[in-house]
PDB file of N, CA and C in Angstrom:
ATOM      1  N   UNK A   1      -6.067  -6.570 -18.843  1.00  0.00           N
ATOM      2  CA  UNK A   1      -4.692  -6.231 -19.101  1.00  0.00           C
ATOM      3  C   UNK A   1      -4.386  -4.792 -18.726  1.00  0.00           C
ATOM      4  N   UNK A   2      -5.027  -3.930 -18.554  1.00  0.00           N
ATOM      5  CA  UNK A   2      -5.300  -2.594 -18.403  1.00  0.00           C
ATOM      6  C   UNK A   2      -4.641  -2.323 -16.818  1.00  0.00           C
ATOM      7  N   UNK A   3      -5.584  -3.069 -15.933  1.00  0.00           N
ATOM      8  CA  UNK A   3      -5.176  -3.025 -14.512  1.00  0.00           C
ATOM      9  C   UNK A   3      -3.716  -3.410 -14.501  1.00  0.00           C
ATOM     10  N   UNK A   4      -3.525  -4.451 -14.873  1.00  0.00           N
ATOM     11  CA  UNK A   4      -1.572  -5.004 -14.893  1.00  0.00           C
ATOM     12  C   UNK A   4      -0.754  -3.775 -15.474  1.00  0.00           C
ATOM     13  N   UNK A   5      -1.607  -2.995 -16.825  1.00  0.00           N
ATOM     14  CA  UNK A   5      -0.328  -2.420 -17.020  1.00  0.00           C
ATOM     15  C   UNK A   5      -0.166  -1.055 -16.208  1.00  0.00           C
ATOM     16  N   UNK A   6      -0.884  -0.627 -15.308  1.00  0.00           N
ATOM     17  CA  UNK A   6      -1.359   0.606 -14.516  1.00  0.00           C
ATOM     18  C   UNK A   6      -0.811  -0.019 -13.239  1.00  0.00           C
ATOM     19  N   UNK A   7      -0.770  -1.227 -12.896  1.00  0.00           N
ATOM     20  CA  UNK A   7       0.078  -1.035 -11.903  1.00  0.00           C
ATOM     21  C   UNK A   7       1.787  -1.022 -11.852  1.00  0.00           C
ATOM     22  N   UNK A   8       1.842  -1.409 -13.252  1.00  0.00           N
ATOM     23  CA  UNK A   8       3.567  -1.788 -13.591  1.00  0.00           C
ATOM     24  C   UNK A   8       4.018  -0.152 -13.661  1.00  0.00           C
ATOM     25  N   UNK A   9       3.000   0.554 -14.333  1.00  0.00           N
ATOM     26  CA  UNK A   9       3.664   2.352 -14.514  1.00  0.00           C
ATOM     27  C   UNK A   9       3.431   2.784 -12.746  1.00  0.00           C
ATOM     28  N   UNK A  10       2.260   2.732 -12.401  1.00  0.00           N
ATOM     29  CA  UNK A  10       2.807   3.224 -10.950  1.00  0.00           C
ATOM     30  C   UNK A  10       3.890   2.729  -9.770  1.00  0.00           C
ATOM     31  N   UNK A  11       4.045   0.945 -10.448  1.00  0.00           N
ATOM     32  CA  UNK A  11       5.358   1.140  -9.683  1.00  0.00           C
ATOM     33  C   UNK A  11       6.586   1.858 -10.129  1.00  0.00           C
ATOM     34  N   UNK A  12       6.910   2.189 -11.373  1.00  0.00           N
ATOM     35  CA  UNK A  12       7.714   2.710 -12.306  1.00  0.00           C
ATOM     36  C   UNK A  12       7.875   3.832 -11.755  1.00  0.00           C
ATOM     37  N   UNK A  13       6.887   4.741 -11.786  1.00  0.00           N
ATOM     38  CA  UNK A  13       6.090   6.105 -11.101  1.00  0.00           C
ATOM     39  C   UNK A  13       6.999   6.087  -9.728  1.00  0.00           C
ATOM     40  N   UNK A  14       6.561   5.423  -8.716  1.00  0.00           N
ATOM     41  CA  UNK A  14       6.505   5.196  -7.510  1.00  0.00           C
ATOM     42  C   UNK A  14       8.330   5.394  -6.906  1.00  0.00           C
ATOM     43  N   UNK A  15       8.604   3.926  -7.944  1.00  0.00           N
ATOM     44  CA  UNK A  15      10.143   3.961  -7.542  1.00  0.00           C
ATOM     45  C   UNK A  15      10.812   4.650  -8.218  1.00  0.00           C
ATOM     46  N   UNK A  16      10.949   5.737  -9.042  1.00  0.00           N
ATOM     47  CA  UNK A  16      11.197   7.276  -9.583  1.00  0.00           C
ATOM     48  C   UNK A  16      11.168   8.101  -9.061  1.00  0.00           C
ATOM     49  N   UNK A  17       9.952   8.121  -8.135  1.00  0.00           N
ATOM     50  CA  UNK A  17       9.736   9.424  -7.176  1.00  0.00           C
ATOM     51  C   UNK A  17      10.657   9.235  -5.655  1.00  0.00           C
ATOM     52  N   UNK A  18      10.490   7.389  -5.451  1.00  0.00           N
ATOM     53  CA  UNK A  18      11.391   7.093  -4.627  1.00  0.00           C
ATOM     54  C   UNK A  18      13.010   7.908  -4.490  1.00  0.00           C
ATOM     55  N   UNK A  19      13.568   7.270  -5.475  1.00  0.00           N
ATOM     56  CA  UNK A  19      14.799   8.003  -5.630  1.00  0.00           C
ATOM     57  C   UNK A  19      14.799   9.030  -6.036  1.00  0.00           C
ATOM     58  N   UNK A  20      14.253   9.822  -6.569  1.00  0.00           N
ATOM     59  CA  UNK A  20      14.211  11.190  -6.820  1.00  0.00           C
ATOM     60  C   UNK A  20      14.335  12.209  -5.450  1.00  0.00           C
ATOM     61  N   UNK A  21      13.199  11.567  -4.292  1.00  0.00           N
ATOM     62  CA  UNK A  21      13.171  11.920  -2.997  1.00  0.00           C
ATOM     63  C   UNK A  21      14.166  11.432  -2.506  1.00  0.00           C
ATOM     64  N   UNK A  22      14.555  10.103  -2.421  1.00  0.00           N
ATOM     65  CA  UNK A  22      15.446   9.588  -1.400  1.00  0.00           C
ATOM     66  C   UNK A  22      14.540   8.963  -0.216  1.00  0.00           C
ATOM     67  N   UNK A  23      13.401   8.639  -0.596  1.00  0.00           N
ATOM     68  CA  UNK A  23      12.594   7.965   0.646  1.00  0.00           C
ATOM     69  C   UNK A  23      12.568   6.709   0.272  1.00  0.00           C
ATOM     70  N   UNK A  24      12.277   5.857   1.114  1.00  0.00           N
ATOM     71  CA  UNK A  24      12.579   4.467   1.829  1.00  0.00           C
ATOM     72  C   UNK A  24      11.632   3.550   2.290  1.00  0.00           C
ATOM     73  N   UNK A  25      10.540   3.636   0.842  1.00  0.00           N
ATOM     74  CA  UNK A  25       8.972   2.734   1.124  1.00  0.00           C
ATOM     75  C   UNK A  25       9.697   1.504   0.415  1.00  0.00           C
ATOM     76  N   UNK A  26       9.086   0.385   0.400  1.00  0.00           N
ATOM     77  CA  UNK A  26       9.217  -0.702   0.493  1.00  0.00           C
ATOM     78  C   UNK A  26       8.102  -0.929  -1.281  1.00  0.00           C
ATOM     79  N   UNK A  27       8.766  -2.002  -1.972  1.00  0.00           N
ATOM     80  CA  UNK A  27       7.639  -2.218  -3.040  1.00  0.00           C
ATOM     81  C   UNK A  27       6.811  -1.665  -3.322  1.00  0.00           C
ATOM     82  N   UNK A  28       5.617  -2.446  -2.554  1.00  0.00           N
ATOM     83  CA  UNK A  28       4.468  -2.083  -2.385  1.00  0.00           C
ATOM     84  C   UNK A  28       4.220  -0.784  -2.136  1.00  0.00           C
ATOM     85  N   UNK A  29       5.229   0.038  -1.224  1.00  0.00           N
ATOM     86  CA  UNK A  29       4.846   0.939  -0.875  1.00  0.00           C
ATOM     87  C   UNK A  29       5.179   2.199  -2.170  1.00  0.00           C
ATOM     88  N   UNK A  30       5.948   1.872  -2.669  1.00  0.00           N
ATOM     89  CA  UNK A  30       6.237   2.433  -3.916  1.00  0.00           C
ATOM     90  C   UNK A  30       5.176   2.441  -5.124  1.00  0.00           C
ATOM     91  N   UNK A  31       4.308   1.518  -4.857  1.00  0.00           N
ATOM     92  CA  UNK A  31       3.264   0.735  -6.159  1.00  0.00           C
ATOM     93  C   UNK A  31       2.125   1.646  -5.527  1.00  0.00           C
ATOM     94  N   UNK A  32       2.136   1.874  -3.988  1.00  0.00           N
ATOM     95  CA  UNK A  32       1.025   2.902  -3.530  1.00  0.00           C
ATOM     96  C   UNK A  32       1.219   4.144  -3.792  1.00  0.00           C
ATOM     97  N   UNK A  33       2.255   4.811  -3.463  1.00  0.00           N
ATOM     98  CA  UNK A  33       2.862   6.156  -3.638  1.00  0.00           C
ATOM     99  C   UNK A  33       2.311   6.799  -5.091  1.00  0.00           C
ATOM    100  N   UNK A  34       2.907   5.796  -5.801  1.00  0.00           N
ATOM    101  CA  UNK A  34       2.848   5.588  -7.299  1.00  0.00           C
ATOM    102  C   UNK A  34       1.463   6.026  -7.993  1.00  0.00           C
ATOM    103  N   UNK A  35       0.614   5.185  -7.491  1.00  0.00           N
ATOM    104  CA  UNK A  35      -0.983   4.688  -7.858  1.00  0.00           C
ATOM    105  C   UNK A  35      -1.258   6.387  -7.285  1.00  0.00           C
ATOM    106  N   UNK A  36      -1.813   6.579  -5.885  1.00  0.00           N
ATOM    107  CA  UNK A  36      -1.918   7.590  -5.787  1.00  0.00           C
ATOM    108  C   UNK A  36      -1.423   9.235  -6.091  1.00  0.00           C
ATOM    109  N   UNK A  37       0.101   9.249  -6.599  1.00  0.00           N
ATOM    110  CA  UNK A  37       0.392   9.706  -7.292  1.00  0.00           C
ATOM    111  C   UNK A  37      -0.022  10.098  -8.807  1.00  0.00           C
ATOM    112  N   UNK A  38      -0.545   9.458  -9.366  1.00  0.00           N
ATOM    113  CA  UNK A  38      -0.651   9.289 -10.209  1.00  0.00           C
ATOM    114  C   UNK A  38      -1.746   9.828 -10.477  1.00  0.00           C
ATOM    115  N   UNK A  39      -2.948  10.209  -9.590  1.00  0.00           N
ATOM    116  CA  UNK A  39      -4.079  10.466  -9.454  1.00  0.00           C
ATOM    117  C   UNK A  39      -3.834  12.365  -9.410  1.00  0.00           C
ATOM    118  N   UNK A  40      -2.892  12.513  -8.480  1.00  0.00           N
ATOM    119  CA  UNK A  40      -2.570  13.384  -7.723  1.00  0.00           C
ATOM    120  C   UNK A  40      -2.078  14.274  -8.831  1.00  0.00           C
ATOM    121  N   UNK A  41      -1.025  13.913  -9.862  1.00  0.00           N
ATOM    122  CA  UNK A  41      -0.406  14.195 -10.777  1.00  0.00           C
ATOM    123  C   UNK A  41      -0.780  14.480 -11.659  1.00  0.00           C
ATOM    124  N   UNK A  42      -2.103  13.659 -12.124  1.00  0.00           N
ATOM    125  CA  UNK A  42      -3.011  14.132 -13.191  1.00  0.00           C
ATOM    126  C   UNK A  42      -4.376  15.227 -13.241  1.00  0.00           C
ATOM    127  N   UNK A  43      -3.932  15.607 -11.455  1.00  0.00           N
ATOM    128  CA  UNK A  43      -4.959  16.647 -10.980  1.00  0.00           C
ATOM    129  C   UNK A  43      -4.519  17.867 -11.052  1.00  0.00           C
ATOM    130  N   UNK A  44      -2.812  17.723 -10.314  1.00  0.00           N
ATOM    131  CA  UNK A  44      -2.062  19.305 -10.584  1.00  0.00           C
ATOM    132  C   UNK A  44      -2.008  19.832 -11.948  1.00  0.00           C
ATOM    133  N   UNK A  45      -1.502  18.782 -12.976  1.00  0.00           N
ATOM    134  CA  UNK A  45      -0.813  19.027 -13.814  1.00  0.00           C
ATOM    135  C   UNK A  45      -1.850  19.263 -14.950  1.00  0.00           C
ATOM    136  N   UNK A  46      -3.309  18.957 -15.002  1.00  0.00           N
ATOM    137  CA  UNK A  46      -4.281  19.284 -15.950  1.00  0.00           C
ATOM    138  C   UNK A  46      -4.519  20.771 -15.131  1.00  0.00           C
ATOM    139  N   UNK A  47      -4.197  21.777 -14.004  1.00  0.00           N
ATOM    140  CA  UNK A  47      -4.399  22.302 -13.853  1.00  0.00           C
ATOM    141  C   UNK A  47      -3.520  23.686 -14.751  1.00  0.00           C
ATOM    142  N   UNK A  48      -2.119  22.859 -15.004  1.00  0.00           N
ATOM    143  CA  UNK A  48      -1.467  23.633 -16.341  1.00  0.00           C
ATOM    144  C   UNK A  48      -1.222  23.465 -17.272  1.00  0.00           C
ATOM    145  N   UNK A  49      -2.806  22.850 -17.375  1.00  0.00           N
ATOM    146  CA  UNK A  49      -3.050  22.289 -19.242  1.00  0.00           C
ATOM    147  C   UNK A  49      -1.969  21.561 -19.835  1.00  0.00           C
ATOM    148  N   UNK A  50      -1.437  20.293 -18.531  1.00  0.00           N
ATOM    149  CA  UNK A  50       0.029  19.334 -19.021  1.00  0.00           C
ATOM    150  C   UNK A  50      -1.247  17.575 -18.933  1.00  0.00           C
ATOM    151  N   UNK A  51      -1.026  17.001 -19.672  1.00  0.00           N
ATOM    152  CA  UNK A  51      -1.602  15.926 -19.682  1.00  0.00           C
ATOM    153  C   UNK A  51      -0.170  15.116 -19.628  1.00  0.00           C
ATOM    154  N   UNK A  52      -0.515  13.282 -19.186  1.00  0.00           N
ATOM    155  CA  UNK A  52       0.749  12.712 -19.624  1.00  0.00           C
ATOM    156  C   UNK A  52       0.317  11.504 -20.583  1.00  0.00           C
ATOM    157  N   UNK A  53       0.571  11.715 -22.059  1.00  0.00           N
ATOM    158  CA  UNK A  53       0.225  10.943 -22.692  1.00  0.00           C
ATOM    159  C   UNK A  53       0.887   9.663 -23.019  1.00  0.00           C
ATOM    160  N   UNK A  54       0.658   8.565 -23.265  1.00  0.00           N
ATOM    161  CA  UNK A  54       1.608   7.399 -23.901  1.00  0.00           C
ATOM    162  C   UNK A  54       2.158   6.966 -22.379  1.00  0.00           C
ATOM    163  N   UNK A  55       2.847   5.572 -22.576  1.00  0.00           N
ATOM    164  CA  UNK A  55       3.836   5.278 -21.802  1.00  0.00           C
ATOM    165  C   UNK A  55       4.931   6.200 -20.669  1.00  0.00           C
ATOM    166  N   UNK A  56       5.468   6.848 -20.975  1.00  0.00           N
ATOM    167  CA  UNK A  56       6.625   7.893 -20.795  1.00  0.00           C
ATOM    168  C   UNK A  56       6.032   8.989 -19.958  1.00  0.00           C
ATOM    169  N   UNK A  57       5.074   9.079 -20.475  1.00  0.00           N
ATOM    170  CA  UNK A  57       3.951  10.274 -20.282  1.00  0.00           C
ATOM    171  C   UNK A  57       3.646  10.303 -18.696  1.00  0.00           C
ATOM    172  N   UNK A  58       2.733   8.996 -18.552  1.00  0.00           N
ATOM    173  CA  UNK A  58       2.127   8.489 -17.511  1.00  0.00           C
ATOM    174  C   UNK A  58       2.959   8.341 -16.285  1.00  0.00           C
ATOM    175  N   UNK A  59       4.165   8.060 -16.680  1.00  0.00           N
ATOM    176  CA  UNK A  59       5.130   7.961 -15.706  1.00  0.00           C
ATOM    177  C   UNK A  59       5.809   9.086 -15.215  1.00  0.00           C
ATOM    178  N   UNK A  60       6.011  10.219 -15.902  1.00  0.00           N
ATOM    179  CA  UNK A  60       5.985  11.080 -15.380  1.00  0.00           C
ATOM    180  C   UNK A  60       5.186  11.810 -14.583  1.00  0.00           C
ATOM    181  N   UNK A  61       4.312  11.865 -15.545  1.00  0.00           N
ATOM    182  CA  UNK A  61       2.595  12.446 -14.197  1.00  0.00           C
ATOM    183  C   UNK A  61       2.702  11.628 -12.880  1.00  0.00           C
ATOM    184  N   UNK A  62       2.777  10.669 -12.918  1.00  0.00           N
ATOM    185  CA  UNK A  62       2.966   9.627 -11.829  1.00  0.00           C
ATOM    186  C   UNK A  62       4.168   9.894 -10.736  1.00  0.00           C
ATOM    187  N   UNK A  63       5.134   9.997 -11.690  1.00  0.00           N
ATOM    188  CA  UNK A  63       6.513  10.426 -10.512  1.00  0.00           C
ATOM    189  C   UNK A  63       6.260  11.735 -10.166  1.00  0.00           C
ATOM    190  N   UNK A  64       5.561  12.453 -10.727  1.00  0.00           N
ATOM    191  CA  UNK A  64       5.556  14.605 -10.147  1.00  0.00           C
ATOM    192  C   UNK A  64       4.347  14.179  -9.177  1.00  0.00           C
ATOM    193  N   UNK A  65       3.493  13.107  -9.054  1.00  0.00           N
ATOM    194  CA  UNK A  65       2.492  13.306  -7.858  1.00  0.00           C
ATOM    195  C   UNK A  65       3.142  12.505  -6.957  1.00  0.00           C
ATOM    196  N   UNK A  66       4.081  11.274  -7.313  1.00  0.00           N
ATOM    197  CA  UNK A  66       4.150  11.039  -5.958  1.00  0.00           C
ATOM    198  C   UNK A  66       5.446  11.527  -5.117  1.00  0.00           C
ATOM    199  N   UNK A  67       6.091  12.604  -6.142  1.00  0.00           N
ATOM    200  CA  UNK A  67       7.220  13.485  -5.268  1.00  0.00           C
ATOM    201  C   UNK A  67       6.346  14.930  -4.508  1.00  0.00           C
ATOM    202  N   UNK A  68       5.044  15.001  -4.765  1.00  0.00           N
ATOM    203  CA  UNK A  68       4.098  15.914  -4.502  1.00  0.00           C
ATOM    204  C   UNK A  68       3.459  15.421  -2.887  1.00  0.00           C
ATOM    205  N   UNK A  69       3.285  14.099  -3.188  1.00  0.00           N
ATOM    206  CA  UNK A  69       2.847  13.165  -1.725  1.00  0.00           C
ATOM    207  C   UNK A  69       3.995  13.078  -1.278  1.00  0.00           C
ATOM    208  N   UNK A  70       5.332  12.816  -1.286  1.00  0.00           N
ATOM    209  CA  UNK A  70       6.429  12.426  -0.426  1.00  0.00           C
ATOM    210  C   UNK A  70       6.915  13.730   0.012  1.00  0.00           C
ATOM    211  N   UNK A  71       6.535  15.265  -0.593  1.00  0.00           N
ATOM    212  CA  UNK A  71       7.212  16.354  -0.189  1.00  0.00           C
ATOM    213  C   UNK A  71       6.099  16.349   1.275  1.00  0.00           C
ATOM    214  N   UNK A  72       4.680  16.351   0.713  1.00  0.00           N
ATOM    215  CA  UNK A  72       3.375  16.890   1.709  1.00  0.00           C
ATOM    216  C   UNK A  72       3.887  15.535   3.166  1.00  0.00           C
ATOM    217  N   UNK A  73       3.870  14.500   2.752  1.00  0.00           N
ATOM    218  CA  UNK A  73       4.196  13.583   3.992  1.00  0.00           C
ATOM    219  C   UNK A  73       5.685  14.290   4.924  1.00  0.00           C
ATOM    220  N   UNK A  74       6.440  14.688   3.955  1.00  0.00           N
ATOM    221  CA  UNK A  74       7.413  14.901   5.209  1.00  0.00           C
ATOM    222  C   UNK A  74       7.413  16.713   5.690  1.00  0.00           C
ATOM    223  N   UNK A  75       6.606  17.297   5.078  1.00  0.00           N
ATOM    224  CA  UNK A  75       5.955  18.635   5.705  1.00  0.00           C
ATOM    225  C   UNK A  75       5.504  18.335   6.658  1.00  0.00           C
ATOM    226  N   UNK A  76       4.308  17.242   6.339  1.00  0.00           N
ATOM    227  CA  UNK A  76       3.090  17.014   7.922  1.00  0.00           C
ATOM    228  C   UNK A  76       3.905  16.859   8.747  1.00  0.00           C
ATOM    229  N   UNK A  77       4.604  15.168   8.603  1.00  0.00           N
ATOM    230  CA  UNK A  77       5.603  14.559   9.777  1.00  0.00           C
ATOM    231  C   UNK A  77       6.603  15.483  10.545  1.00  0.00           C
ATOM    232  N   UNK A  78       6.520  16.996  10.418  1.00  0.00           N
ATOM    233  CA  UNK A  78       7.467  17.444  10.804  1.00  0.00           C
ATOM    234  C   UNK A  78       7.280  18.232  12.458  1.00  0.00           C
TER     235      UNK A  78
END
């Protein structure tokens, strides 16, 4: 049950950061953004002693990494 509910917050995550950016991934691609985000998010953000605890939590950590990956993707692409 763990895996199901980790992917429901990174799509949550995902399509948050989506519109937050204004970028234009597809589901899945949002559920990736998300996932990896999420990784990403919990790397910056323990770096200023911010954890994201609970529900609410997670999704935030999740949406600040994958607006962190959607800023770095359209830096590279440029």
């Amino acid at each position: 049950m763990g895996i199901i509910v980790s992917i429901i917050i990174s799509g949550i995550a995902g399509w948050l950061a989506g519109k937050l950016m204004s970028s234009h991934f597809s589901m899945l691609g949002n559920i990736a953004i998300g996932i990896v985000g999420g990784i990403v998010g919990n790397i910056v953000l323990s770096v200023f002693g911010i954890s994201g605890e609970g529900f609410i939590g997670r999704i935030i950590v999740g949406a600040v990494g994958a607006c962190i990956l959607i800023a770095l993707g359209r830096a590279f692409s440029k």
